[in-house]
PDB file of N, CA and C in Angstrom:
ATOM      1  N   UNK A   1       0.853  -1.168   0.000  1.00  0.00           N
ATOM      2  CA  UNK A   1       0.000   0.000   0.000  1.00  0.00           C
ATOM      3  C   UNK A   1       0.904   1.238   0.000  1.00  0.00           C
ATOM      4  N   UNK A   2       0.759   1.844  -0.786  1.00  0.00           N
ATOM      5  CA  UNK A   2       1.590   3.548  -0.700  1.00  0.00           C
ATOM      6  C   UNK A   2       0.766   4.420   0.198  1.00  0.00           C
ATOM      7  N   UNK A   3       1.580   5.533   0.712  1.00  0.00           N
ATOM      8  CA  UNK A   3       1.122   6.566   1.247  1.00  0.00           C
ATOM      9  C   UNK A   3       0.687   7.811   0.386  1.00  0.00           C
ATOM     10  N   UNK A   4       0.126   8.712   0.257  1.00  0.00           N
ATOM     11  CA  UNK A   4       0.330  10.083  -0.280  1.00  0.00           C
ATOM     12  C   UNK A   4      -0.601  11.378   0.460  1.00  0.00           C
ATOM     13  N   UNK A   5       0.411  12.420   0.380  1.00  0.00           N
ATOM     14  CA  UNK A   5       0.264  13.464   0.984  1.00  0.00           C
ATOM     15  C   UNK A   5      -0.244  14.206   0.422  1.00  0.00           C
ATOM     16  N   UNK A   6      -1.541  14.877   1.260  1.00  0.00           N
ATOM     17  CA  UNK A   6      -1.955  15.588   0.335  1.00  0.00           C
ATOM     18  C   UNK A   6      -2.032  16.881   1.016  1.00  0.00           C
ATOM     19  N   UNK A   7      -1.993  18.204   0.585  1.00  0.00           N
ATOM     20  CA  UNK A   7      -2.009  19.646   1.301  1.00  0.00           C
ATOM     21  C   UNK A   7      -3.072  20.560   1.000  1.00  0.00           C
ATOM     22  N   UNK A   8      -4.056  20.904   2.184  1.00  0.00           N
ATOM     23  CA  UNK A   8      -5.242  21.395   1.960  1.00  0.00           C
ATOM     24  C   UNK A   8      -5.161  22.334   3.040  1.00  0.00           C
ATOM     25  N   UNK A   9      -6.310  23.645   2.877  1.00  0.00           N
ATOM     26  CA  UNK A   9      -6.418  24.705   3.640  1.00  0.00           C
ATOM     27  C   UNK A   9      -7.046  24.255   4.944  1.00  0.00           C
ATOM     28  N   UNK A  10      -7.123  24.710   6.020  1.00  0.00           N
ATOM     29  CA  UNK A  10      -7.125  24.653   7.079  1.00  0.00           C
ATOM     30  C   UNK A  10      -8.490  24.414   7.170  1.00  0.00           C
ATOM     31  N   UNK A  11      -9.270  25.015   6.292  1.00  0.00           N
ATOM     32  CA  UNK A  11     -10.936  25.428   6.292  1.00  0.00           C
ATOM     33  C   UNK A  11     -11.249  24.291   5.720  1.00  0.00           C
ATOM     34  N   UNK A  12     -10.939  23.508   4.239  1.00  0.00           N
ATOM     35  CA  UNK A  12     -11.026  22.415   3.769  1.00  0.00           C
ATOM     36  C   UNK A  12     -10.897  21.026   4.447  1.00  0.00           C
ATOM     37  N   UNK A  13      -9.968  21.018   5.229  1.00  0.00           N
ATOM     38  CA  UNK A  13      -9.450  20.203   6.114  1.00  0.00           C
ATOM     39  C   UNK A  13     -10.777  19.687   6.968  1.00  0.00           C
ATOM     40  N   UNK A  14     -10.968  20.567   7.682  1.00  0.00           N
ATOM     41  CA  UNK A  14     -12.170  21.035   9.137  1.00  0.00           C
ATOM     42  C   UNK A  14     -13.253  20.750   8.595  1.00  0.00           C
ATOM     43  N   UNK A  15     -13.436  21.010   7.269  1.00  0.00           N
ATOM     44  CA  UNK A  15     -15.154  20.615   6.529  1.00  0.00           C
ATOM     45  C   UNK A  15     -15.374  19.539   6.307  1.00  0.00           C
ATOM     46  N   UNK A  16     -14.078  18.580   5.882  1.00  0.00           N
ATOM     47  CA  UNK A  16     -13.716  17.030   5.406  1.00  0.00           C
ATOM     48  C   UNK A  16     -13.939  16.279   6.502  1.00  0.00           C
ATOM     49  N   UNK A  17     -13.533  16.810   7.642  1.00  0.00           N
ATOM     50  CA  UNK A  17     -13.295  15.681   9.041  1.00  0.00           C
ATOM     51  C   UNK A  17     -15.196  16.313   9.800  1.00  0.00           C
ATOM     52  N   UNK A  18     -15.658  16.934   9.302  1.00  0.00           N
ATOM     53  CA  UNK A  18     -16.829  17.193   9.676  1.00  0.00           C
ATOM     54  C   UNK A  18     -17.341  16.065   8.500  1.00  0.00           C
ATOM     55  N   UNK A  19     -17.486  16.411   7.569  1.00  0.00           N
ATOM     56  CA  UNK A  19     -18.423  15.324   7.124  1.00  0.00           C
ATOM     57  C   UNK A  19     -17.862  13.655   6.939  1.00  0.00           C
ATOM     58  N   UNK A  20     -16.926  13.577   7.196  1.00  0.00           N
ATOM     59  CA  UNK A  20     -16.252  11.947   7.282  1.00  0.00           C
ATOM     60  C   UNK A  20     -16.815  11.664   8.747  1.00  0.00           C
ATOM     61  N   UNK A  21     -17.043  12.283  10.045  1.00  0.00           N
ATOM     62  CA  UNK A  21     -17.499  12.140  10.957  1.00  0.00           C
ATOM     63  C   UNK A  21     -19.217  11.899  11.000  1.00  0.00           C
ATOM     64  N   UNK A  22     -19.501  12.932  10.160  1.00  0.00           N
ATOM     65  CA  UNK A  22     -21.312  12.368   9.824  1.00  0.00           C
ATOM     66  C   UNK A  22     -21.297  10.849   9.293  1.00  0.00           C
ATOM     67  N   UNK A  23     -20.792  10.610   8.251  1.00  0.00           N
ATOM     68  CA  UNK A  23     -20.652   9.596   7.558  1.00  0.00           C
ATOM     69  C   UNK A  23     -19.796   8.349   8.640  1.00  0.00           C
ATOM     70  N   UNK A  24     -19.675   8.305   9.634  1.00  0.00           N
ATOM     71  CA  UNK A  24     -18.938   7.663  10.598  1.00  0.00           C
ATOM     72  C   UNK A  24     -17.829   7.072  10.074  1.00  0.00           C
ATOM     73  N   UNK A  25     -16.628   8.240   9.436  1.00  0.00           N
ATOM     74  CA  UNK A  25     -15.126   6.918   8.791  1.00  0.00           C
ATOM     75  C   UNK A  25     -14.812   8.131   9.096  1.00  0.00           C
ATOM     76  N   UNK A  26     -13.044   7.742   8.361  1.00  0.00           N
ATOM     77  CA  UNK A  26     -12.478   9.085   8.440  1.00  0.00           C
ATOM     78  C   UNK A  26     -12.217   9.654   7.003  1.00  0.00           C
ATOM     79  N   UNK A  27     -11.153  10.961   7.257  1.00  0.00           N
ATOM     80  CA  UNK A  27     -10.544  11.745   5.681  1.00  0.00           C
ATOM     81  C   UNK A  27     -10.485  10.423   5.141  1.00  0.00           C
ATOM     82  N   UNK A  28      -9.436  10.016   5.347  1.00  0.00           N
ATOM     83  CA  UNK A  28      -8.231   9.095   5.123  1.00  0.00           C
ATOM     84  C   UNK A  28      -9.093   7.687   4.393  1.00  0.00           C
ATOM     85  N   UNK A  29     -10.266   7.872   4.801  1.00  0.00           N
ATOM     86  CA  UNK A  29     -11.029   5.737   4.488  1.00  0.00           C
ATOM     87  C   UNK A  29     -12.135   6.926   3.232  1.00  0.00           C
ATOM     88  N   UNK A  30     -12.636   8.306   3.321  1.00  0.00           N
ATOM     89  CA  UNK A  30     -12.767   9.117   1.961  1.00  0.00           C
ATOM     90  C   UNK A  30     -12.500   9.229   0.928  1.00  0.00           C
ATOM     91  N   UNK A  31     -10.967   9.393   1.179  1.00  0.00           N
ATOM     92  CA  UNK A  31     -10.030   9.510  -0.029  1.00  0.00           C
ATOM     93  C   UNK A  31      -9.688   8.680  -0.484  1.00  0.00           C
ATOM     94  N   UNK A  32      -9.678   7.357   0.189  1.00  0.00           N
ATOM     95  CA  UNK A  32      -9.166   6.229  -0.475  1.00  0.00           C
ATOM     96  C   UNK A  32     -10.162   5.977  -1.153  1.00  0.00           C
ATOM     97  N   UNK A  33     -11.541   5.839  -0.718  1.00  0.00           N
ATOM     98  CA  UNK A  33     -12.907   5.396  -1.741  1.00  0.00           C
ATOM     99  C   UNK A  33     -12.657   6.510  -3.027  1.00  0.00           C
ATOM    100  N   UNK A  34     -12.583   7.792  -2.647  1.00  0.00           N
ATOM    101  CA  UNK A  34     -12.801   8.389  -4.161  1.00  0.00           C
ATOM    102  C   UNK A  34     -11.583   7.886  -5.096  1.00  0.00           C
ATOM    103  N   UNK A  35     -10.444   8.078  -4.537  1.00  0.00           N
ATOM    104  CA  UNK A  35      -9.072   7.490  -5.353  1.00  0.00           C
ATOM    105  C   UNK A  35      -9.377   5.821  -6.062  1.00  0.00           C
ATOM    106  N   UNK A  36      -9.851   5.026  -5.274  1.00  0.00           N
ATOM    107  CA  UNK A  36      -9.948   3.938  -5.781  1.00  0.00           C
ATOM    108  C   UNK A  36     -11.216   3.879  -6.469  1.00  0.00           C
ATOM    109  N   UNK A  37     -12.477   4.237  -6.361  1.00  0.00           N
ATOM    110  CA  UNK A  37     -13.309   4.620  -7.558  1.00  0.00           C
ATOM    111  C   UNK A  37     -12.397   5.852  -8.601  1.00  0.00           C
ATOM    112  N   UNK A  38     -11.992   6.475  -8.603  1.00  0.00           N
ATOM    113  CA  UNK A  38     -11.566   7.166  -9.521  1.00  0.00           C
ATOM    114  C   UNK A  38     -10.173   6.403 -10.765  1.00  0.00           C
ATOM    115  N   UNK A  39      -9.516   5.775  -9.577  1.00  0.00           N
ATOM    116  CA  UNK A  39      -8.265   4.634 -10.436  1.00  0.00           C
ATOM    117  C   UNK A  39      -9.082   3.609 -11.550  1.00  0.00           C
ATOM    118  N   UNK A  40     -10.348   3.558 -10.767  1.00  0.00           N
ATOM    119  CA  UNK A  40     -11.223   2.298 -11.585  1.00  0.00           C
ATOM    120  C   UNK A  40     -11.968   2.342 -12.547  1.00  0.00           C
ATOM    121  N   UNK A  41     -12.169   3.663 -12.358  1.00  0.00           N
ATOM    122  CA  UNK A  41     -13.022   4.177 -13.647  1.00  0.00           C
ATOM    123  C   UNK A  41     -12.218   3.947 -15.008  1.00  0.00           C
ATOM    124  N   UNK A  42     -13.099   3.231 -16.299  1.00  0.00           N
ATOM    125  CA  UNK A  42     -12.856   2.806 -17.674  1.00  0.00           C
ATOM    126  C   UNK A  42     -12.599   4.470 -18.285  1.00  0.00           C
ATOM    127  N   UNK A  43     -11.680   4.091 -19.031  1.00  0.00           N
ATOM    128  CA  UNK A  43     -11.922   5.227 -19.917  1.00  0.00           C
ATOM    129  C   UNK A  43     -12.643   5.545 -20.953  1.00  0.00           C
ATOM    130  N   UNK A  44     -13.114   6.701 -21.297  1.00  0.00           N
ATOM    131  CA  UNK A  44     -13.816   7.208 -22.298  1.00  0.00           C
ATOM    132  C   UNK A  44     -13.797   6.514 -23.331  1.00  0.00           C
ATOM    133  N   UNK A  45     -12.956   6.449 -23.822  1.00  0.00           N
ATOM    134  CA  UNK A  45     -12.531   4.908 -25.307  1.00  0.00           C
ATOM    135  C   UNK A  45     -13.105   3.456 -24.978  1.00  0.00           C
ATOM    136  N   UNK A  46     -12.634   3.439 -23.695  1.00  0.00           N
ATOM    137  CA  UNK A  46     -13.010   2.225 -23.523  1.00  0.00           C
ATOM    138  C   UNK A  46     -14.455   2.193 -23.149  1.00  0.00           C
ATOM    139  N   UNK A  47     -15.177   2.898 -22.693  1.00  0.00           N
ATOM    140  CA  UNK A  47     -16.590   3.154 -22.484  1.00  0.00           C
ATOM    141  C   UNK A  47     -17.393   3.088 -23.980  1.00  0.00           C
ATOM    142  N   UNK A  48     -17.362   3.819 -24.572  1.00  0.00           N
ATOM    143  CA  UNK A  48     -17.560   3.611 -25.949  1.00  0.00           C
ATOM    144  C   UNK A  48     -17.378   2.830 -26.830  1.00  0.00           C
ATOM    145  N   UNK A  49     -16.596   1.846 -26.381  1.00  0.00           N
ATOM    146  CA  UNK A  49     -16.216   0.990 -27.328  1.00  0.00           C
ATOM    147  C   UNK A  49     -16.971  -0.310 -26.994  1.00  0.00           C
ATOM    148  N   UNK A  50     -17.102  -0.247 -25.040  1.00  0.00           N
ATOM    149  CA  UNK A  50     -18.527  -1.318 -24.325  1.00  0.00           C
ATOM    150  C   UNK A  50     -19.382  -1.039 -24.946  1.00  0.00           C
ATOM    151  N   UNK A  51     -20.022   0.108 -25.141  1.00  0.00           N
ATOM    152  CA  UNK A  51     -21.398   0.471 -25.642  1.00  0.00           C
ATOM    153  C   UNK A  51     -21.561   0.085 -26.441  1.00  0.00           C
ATOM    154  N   UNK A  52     -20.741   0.401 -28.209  1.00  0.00           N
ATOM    155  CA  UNK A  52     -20.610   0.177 -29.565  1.00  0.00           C
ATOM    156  C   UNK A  52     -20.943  -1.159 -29.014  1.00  0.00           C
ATOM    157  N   UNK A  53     -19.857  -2.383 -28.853  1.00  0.00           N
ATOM    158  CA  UNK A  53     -20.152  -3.576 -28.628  1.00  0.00           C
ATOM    159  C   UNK A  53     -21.209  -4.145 -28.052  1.00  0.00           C
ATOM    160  N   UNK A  54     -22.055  -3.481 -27.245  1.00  0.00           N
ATOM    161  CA  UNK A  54     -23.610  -3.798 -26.209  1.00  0.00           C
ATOM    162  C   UNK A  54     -24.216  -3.576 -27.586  1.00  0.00           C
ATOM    163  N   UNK A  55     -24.411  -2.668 -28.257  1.00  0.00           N
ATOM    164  CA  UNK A  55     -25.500  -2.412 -29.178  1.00  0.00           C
ATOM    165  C   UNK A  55     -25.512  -2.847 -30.322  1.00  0.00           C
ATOM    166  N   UNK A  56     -23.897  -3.344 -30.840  1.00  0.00           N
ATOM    167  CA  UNK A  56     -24.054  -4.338 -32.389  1.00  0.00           C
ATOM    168  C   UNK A  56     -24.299  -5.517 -31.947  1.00  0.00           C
ATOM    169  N   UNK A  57     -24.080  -6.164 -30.680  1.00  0.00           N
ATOM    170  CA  UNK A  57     -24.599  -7.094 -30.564  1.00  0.00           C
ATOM    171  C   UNK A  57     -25.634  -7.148 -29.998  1.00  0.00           C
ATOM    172  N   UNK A  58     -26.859  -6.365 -30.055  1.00  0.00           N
ATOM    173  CA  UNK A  58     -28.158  -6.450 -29.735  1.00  0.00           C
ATOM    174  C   UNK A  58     -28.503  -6.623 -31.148  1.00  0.00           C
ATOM    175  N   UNK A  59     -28.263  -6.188 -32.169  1.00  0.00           N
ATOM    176  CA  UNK A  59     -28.599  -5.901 -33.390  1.00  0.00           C
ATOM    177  C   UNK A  59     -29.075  -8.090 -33.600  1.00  0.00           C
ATOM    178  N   UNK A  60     -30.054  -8.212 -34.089  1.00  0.00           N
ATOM    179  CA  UNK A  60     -30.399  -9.886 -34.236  1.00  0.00           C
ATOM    180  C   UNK A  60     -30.025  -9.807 -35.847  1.00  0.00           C
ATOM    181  N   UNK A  61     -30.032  -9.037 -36.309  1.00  0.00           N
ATOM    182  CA  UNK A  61     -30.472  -8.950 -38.455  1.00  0.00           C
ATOM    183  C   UNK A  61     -30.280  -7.822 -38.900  1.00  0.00           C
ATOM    184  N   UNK A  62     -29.557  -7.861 -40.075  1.00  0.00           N
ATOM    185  CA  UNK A  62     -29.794  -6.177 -40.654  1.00  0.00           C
ATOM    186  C   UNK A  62     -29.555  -6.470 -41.958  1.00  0.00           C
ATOM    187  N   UNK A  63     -30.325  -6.299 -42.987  1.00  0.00           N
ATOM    188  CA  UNK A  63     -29.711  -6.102 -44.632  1.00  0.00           C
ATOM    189  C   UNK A  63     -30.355  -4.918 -44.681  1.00  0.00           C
ATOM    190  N   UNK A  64     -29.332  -4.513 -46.390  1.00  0.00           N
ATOM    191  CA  UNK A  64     -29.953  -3.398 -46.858  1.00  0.00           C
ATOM    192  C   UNK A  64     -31.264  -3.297 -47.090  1.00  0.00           C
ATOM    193  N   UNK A  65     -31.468  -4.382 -47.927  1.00  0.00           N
ATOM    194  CA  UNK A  65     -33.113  -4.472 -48.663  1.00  0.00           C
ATOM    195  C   UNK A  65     -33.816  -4.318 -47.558  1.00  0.00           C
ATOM    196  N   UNK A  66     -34.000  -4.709 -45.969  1.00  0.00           N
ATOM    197  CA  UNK A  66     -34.968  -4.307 -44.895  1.00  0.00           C
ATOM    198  C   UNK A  66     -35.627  -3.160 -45.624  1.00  0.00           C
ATOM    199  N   UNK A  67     -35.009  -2.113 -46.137  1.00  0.00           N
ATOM    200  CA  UNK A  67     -35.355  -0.792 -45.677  1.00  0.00           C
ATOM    201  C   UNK A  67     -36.928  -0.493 -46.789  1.00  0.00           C
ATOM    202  N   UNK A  68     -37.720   0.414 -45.652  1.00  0.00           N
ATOM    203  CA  UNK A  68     -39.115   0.733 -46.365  1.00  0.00           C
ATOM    204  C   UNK A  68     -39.106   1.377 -47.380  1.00  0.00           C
ATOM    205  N   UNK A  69     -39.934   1.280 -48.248  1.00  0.00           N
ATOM    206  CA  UNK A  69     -39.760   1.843 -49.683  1.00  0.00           C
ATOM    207  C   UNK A  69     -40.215   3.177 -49.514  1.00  0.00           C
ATOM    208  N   UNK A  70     -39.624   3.930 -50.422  1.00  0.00           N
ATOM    209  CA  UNK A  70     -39.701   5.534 -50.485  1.00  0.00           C
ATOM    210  C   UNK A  70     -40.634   6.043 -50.105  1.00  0.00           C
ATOM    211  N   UNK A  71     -41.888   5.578 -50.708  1.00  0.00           N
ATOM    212  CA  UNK A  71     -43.498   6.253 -50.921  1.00  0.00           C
ATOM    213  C   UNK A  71     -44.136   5.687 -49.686  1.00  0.00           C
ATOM    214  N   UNK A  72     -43.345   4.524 -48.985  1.00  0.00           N
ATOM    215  CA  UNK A  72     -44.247   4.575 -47.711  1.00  0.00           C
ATOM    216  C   UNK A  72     -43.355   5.019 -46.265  1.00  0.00           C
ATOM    217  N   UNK A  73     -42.438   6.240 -46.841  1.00  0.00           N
ATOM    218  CA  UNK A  73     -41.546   6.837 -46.135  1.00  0.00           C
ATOM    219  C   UNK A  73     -42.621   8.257 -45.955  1.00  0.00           C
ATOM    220  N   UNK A  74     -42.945   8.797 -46.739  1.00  0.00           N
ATOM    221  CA  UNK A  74     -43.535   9.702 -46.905  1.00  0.00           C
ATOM    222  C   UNK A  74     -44.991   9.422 -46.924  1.00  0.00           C
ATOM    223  N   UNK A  75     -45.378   8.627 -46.520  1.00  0.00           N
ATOM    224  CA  UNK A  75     -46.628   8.395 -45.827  1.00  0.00           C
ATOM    225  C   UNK A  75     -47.240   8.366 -44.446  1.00  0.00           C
ATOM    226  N   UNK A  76     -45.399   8.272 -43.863  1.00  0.00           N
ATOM    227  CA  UNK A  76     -46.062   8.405 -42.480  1.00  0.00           C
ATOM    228  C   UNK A  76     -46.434   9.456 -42.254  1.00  0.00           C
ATOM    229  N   UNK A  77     -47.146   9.442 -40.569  1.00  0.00           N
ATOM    230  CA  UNK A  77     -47.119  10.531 -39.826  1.00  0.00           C
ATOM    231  C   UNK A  77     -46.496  11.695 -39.493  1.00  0.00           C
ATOM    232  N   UNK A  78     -45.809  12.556 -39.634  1.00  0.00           N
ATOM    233  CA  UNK A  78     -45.302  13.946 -38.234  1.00  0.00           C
ATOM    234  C   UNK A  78     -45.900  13.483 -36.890  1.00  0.00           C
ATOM    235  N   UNK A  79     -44.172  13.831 -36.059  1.00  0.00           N
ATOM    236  CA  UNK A  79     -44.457  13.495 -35.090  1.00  0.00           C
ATOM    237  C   UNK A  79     -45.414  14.481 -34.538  1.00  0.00           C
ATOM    238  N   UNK A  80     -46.196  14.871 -33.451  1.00  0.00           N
ATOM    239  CA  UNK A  80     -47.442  15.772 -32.732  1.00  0.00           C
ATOM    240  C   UNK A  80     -46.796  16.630 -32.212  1.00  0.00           C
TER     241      UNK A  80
END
């Protein structure tokens, strides 16, 4: 486990150990949750690239020819 130091205003400090005390832990068991949710978080690329992959593979079928013919493109509705 590493250590790291971190340097905060006096006022910041006092607000942190107030609400780590509501929350019954301390700074110290805080910072480690946000640091280690924050280390864990996927990146943007890689988020997008889950998604892309969730949604082509929802896809069951796709050809071109599916697609509705012109004149009953322009038959539908407007949306309200």
């Amino acid at each position: 486990m590493k250590n790291i130091t971190v340097s905060v205003s006096e006022k910041v400090y006092r607000q942190a150990r107030i609400k780590a005390a509501e929350r019954d832990t301390s700074v110290s068991a805080v910072v480690r949750e946000f640091l280690i949710a924050f280390g864990g978080d996927e990146t943007d690329f890689s988020r997008r690239k889950r998604l892309q992959d969730e949604v082509i593979s929802s896809i069951v079928s796709f050809r071109g020819g599916d697609r509705e013919p012109r004149q009953k493109l322009y038959e539908r509705r407007a949306l309200p």
